[in-house]
PDB file of N, CA and C in Angstrom:
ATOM      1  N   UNK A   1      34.249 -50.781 -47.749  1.00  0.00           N
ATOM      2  CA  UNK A   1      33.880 -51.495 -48.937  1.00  0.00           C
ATOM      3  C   UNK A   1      32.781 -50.738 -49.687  1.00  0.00           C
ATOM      4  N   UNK A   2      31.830 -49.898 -48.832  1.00  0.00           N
ATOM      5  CA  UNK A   2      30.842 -49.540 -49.580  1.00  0.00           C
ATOM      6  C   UNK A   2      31.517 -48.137 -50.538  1.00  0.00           C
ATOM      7  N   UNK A   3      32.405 -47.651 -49.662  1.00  0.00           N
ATOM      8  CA  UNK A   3      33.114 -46.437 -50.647  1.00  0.00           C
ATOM      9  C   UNK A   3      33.219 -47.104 -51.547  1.00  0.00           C
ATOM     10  N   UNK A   4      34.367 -47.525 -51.982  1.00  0.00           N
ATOM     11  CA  UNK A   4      34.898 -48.440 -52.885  1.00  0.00           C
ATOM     12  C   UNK A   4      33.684 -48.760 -53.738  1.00  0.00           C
ATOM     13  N   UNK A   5      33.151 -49.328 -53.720  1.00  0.00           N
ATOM     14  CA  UNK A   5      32.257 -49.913 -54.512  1.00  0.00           C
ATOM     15  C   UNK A   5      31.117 -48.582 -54.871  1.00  0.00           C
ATOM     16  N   UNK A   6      30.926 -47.804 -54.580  1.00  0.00           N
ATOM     17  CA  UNK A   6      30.302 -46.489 -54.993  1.00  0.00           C
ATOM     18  C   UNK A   6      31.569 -46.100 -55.983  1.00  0.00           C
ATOM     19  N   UNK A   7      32.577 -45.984 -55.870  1.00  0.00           N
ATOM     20  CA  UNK A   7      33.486 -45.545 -56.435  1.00  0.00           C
ATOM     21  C   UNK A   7      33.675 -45.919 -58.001  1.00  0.00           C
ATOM     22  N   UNK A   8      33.594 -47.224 -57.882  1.00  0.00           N
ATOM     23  CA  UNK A   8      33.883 -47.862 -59.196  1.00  0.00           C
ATOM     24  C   UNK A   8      32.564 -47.717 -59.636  1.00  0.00           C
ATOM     25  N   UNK A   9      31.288 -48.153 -59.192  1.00  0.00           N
ATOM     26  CA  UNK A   9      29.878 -47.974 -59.961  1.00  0.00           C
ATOM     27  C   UNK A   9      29.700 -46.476 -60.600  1.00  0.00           C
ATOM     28  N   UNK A  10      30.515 -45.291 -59.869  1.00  0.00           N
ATOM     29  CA  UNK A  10      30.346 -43.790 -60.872  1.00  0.00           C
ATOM     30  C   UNK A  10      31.591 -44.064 -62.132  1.00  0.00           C
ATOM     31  N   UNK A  11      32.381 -44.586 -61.838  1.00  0.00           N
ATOM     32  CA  UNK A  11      33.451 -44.598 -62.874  1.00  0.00           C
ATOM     33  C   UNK A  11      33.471 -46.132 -64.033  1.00  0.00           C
ATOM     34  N   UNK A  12      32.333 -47.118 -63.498  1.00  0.00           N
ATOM     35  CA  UNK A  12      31.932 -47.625 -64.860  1.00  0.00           C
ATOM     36  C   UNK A  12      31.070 -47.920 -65.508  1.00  0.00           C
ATOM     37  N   UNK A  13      29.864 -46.760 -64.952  1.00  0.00           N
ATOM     38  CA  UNK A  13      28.827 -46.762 -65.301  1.00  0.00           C
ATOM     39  C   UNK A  13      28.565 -46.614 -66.665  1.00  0.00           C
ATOM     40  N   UNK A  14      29.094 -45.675 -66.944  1.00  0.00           N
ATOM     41  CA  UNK A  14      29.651 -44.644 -68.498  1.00  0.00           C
ATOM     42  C   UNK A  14      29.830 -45.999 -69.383  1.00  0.00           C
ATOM     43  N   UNK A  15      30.417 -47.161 -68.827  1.00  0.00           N
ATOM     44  CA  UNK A  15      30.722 -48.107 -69.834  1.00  0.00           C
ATOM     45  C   UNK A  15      29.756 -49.088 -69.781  1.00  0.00           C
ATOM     46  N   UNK A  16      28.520 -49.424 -69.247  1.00  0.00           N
ATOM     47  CA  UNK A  16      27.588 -50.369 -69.102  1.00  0.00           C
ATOM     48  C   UNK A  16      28.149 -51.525 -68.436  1.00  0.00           C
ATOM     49  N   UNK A  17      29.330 -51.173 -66.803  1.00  0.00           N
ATOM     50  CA  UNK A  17      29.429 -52.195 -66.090  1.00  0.00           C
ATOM     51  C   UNK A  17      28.755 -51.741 -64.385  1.00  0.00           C
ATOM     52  N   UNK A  18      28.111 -52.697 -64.890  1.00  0.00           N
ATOM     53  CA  UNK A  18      27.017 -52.597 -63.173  1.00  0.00           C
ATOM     54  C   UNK A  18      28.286 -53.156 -62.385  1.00  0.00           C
ATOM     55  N   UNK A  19      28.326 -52.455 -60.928  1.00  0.00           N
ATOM     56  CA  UNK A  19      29.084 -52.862 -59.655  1.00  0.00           C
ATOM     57  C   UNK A  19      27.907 -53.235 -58.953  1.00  0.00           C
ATOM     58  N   UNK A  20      27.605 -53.998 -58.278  1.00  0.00           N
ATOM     59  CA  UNK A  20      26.744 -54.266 -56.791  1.00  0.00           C
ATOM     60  C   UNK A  20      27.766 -54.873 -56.144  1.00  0.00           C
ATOM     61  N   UNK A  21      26.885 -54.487 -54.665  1.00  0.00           N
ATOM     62  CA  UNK A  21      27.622 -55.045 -53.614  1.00  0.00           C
ATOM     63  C   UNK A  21      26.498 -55.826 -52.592  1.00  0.00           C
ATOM     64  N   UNK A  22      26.996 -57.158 -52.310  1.00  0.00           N
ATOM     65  CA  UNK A  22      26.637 -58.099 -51.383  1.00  0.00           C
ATOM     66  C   UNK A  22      26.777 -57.956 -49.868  1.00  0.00           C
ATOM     67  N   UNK A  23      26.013 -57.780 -49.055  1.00  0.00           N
ATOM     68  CA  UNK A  23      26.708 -58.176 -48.095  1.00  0.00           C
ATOM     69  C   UNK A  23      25.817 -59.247 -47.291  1.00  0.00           C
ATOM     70  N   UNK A  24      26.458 -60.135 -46.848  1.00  0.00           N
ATOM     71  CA  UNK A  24      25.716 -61.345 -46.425  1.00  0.00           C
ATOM     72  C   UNK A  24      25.857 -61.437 -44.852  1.00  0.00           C
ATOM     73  N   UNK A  25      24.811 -62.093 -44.230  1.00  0.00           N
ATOM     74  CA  UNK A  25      25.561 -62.334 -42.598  1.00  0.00           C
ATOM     75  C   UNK A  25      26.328 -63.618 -42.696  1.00  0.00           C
ATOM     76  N   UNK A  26      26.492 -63.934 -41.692  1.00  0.00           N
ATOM     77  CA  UNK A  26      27.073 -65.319 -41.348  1.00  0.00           C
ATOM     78  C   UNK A  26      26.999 -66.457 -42.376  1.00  0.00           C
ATOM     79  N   UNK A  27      27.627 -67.208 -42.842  1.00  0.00           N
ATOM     80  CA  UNK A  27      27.277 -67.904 -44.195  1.00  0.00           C
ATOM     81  C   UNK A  27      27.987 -69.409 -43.726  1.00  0.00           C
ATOM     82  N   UNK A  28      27.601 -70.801 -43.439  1.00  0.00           N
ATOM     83  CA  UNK A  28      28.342 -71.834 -42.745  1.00  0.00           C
ATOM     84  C   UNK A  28      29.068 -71.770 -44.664  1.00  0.00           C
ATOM     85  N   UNK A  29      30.290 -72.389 -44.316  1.00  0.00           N
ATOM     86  CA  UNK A  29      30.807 -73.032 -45.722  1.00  0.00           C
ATOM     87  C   UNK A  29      31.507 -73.485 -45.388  1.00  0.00           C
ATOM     88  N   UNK A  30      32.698 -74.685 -45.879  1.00  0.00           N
ATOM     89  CA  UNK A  30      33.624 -75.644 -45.899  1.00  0.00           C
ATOM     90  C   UNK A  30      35.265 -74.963 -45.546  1.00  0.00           C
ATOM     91  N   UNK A  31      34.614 -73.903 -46.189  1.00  0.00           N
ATOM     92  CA  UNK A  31      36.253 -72.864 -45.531  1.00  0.00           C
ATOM     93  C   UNK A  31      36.767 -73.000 -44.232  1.00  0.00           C
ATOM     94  N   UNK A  32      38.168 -73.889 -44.309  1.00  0.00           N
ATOM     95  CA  UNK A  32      38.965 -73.824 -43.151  1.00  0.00           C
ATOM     96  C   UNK A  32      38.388 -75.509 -42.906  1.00  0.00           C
ATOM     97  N   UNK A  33      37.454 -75.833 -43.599  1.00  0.00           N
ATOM     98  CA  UNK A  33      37.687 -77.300 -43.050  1.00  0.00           C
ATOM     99  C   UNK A  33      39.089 -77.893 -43.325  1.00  0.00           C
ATOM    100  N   UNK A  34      39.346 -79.187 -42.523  1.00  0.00           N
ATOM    101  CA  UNK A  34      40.526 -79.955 -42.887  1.00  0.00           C
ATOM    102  C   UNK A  34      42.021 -79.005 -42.055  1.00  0.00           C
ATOM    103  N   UNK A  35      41.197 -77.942 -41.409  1.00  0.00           N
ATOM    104  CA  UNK A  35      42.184 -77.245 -40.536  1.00  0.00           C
ATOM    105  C   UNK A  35      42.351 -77.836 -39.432  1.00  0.00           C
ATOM    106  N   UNK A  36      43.965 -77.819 -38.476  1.00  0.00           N
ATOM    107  CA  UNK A  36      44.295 -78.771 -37.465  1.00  0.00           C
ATOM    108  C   UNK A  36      43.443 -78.244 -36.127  1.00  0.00           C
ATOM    109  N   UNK A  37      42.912 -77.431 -36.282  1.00  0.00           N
ATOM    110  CA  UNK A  37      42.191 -77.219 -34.868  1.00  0.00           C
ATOM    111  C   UNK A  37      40.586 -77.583 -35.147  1.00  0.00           C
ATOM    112  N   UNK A  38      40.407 -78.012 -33.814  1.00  0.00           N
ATOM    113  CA  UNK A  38      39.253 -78.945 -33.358  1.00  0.00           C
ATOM    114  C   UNK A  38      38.000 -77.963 -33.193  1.00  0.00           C
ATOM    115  N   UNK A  39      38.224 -76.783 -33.189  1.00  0.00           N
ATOM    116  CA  UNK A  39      37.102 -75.688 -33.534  1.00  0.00           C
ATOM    117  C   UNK A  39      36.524 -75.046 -34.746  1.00  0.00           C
ATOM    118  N   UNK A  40      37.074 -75.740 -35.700  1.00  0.00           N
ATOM    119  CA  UNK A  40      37.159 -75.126 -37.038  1.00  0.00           C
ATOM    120  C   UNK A  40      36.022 -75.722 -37.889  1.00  0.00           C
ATOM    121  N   UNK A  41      35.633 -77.136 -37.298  1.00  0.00           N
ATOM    122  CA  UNK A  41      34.305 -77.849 -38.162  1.00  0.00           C
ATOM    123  C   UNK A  41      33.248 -77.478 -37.691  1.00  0.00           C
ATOM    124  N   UNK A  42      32.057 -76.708 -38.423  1.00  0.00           N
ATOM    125  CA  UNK A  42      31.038 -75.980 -37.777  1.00  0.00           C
ATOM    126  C   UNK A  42      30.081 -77.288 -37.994  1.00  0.00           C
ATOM    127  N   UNK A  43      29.361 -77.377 -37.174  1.00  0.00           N
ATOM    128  CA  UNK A  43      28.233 -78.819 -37.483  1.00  0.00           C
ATOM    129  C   UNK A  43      27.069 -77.792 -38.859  1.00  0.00           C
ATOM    130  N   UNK A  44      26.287 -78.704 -39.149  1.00  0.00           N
ATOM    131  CA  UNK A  44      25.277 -78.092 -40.380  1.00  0.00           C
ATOM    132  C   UNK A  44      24.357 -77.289 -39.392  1.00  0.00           C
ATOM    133  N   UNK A  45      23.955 -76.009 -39.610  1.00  0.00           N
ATOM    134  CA  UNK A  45      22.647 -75.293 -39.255  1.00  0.00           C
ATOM    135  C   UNK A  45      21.456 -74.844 -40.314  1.00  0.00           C
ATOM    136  N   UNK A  46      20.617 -75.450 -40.360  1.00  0.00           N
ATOM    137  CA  UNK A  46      19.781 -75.155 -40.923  1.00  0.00           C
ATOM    138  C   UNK A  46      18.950 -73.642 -40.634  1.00  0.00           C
ATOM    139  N   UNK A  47      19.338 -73.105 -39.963  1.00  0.00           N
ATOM    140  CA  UNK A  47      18.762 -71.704 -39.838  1.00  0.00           C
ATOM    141  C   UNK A  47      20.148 -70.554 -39.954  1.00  0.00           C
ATOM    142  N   UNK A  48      20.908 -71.202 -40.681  1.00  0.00           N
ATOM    143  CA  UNK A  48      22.145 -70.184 -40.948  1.00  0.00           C
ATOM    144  C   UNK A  48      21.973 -70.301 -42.134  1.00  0.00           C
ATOM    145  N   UNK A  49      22.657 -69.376 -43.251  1.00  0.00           N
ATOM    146  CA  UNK A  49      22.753 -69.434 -44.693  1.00  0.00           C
ATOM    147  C   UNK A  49      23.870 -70.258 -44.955  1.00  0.00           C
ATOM    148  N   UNK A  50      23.333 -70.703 -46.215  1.00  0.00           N
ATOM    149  CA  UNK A  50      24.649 -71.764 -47.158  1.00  0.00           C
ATOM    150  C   UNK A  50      25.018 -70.705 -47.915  1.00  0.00           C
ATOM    151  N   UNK A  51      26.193 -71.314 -48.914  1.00  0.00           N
ATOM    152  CA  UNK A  51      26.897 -70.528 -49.639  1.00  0.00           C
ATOM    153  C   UNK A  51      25.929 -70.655 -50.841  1.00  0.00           C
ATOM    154  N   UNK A  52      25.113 -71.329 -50.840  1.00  0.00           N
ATOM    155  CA  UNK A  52      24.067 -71.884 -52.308  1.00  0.00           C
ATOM    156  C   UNK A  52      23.069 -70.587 -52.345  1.00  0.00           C
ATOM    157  N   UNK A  53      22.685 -69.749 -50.958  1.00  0.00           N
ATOM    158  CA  UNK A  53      22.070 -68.952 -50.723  1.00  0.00           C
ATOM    159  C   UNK A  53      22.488 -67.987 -51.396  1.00  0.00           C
ATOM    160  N   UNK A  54      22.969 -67.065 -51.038  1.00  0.00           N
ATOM    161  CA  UNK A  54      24.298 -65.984 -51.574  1.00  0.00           C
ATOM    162  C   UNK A  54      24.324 -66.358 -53.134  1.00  0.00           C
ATOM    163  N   UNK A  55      24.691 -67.143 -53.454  1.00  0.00           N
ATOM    164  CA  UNK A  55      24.956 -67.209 -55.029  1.00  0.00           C
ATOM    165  C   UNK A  55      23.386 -67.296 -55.946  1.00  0.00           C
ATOM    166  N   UNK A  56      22.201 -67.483 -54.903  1.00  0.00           N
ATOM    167  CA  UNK A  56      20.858 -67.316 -55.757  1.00  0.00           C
ATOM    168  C   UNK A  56      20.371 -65.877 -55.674  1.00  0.00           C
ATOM    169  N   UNK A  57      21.020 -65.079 -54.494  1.00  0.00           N
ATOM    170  CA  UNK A  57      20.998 -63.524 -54.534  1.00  0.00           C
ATOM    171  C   UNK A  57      21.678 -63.153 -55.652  1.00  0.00           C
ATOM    172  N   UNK A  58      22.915 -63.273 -55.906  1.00  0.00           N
ATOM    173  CA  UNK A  58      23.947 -62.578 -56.717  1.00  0.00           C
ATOM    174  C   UNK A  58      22.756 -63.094 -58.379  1.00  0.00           C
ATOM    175  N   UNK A  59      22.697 -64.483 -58.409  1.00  0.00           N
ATOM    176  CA  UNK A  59      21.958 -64.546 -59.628  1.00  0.00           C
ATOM    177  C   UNK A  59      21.025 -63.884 -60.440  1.00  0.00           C
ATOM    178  N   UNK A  60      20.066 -63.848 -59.142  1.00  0.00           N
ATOM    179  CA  UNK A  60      18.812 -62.913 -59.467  1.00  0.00           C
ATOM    180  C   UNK A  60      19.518 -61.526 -59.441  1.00  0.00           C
ATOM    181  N   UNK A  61      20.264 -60.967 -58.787  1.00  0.00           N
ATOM    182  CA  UNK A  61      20.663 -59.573 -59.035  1.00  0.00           C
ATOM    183  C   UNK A  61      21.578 -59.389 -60.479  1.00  0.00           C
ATOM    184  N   UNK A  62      21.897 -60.352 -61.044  1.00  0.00           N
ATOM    185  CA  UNK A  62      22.571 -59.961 -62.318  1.00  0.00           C
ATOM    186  C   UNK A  62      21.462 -60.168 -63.817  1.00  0.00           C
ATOM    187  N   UNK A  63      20.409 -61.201 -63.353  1.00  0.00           N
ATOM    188  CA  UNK A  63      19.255 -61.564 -64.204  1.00  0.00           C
ATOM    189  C   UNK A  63      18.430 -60.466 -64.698  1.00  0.00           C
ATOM    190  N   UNK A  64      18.837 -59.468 -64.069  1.00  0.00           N
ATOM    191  CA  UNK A  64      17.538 -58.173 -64.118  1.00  0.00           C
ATOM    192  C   UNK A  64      18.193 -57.337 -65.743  1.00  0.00           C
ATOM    193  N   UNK A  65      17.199 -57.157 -65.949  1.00  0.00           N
ATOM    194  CA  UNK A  65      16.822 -56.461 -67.550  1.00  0.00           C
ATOM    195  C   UNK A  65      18.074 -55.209 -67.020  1.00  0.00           C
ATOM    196  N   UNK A  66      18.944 -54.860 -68.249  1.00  0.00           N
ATOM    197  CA  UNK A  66      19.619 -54.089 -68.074  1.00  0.00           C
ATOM    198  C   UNK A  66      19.390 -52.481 -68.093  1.00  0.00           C
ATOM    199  N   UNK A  67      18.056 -52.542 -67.672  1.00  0.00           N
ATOM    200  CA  UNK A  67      17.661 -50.946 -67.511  1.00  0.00           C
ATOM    201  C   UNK A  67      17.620 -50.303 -66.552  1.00  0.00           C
ATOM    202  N   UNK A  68      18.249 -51.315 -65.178  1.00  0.00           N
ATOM    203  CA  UNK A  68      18.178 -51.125 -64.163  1.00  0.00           C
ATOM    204  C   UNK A  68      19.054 -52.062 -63.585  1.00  0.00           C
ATOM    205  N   UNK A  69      19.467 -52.231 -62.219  1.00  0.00           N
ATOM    206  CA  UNK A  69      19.825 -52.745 -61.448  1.00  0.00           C
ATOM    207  C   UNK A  69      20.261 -52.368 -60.037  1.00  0.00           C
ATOM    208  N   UNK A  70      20.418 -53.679 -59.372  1.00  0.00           N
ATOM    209  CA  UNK A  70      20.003 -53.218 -57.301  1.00  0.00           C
ATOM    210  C   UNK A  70      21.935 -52.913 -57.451  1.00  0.00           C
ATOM    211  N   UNK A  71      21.998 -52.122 -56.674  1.00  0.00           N
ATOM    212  CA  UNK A  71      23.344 -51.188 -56.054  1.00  0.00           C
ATOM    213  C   UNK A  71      23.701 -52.108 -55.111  1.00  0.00           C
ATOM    214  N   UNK A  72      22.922 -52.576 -54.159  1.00  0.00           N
ATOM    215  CA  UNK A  72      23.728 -53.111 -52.762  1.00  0.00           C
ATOM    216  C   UNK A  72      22.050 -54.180 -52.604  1.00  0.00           C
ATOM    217  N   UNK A  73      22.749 -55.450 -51.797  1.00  0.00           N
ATOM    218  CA  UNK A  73      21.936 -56.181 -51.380  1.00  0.00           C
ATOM    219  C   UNK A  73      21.975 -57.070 -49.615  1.00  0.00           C
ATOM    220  N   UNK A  74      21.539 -56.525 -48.613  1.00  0.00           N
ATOM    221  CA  UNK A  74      21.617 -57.289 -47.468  1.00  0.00           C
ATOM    222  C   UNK A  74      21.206 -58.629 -47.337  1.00  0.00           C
ATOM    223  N   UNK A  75      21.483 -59.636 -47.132  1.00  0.00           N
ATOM    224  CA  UNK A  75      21.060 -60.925 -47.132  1.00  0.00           C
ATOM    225  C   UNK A  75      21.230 -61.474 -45.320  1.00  0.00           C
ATOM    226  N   UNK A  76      20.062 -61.711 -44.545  1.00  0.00           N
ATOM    227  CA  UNK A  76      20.369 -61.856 -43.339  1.00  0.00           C
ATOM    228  C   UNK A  76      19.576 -63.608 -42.962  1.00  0.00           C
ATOM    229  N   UNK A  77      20.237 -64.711 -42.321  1.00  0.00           N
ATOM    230  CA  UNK A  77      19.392 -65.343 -41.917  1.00  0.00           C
ATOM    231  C   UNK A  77      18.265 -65.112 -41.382  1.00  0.00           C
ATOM    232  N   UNK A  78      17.182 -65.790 -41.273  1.00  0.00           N
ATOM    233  CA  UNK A  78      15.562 -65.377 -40.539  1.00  0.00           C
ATOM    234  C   UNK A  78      15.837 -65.652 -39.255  1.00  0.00           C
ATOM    235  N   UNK A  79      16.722 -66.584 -38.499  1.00  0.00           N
ATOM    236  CA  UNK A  79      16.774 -66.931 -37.481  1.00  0.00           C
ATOM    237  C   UNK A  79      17.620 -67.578 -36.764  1.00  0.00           C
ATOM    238  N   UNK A  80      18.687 -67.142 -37.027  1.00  0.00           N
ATOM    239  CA  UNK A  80      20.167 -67.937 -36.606  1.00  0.00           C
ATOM    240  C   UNK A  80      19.981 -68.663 -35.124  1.00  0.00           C
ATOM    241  N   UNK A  81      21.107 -69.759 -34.943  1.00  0.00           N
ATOM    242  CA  UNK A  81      20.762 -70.084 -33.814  1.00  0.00           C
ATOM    243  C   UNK A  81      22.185 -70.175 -33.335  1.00  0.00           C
TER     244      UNK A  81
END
């Protein structure tokens, strides 16, 4: 993914389209709820990331003055359990 995404950031730079890339750890979300297996509902963790998380990274990384911008961003819980 990171090729890729280097790839397209040299080839649309020229046009004033920023590529970044996210990568997040573990993220609980609703995905796969309502699936027939009994392993699939994760209970809530408060020391795991929400999906609300991730999308206030991506925000602030697109908010930035267009004279600049972050290439790649790691996002890791502080303390998973």
């Amino acid at each position: 993914m990171h090729a890729l995404t280097e790839c397209w950031r040299a080839e649309l730079r020229q046009h004033n389209i920023r590529v970044m890339q996210v990568n997040p750890s573990e993220v609980l979300t609703s995905f796969g709820e309502g699936a027939s297996s009994p392993t699939s509902a994760k209970p809530d963790n408060p020391s795991k990331l929400h999906a609300e998380d991730i999308a206030h990274l991506i925000v602030n990384m697109l908010e930035m003055e267009d004279r600049g911008f972050v290439t790649e961003s790691t996002i890791w819980a502080t303390n998973p359990k």
